[in-house]
Protein backbone atom coordinates (compact mmCIF):
# COMPACT_ATOMS: atom_id res chain seq x y z
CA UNK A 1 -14.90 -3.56 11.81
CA UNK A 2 -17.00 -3.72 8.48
CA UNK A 3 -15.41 -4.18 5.32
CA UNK A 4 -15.83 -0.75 4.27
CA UNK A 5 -14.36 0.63 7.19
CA UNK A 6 -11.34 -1.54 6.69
CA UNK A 7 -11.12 -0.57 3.03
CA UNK A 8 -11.15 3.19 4.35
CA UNK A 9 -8.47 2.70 6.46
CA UNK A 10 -6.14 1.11 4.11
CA UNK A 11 -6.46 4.47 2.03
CA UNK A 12 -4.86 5.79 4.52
CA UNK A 13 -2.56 3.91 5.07
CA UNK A 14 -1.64 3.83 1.33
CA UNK A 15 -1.69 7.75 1.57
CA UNK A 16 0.81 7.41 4.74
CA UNK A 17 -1.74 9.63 6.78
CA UNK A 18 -1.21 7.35 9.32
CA UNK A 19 1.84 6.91 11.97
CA UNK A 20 4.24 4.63 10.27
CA UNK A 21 4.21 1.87 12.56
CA UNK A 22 0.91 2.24 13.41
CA UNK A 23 0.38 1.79 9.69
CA UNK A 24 2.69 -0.69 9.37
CA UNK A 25 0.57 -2.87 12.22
CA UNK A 26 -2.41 -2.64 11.05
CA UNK A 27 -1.33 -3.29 7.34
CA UNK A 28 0.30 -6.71 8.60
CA UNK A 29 -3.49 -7.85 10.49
CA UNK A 30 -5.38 -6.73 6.93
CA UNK A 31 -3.17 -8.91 5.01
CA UNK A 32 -4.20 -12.11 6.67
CA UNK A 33 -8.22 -10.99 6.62
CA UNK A 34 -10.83 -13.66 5.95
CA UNK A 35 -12.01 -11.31 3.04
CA UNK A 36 -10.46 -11.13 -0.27
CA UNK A 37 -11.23 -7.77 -1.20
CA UNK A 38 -9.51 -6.30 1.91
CA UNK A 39 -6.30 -8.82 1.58
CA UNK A 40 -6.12 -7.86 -2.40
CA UNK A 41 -6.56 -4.63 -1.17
CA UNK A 42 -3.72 -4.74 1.91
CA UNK A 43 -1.30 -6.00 -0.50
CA UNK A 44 -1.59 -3.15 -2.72
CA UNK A 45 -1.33 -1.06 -0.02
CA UNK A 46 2.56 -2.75 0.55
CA UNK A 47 3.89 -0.69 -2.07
CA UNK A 48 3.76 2.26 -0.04
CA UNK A 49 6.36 0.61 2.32
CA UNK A 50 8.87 -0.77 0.27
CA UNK A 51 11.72 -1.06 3.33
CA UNK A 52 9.46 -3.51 5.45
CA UNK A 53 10.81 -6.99 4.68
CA UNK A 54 7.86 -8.20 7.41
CA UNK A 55 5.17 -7.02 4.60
CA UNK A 56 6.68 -7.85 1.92
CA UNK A 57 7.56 -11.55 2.65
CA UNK A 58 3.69 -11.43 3.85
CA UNK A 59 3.09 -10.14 0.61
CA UNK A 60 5.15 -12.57 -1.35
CA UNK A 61 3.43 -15.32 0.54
CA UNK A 62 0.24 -13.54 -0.60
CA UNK A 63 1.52 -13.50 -4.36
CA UNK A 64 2.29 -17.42 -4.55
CA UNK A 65 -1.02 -18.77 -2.30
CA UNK A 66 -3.47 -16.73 -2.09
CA UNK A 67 -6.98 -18.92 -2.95
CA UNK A 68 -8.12 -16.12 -4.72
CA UNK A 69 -6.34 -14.27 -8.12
CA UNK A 70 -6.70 -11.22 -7.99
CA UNK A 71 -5.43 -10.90 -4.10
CA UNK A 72 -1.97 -13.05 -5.88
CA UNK A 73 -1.96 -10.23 -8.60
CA UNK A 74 -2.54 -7.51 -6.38
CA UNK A 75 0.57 -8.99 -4.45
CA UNK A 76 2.58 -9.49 -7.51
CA UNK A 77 1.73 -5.53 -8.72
CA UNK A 78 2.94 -4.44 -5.36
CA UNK A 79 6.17 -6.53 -5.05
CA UNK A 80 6.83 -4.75 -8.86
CA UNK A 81 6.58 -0.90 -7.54
């Protein structure tokens, strides 16, 4: 899947157009991508599921280590909504 394509489908995912833990899923896998727009990205996207301690510890772990800033702030912005 292209970059763009996974950026598309992390709109919807932050719109919730897609099944929850389909969502939820697929979120977790776009966190850990080998690009750093799509992980920055993913971990804005966490916000829109607050209750799921899996993404946000993923997130948090995101927030502390990421090798790249603006995936940690991205992180840090949605552990703050």
């Amino acid at each position: 899947m292209s970059r763009v394509e996974k950026l598309a489908e992390l709109t919807s995912i932050r719109e919730q157009a897609l099944a929850p833990a389909t969502a939820r899923a697929r979120l977790a896998e776009l966190l850990a991508d080998d690009e750093a727009e799509v992980r920055g990205a993913a971990a804005a996207a966490v916000g829109s599921y607050p209750g799921d301690a899996d993404l946000v510890r993923a997130a948090l772990r995101l927030a502390r280590a990421d090798t790249t800033a603006d995936v940690r702030q991205q992180a840090a912005l949605a552990l703050g909504e």
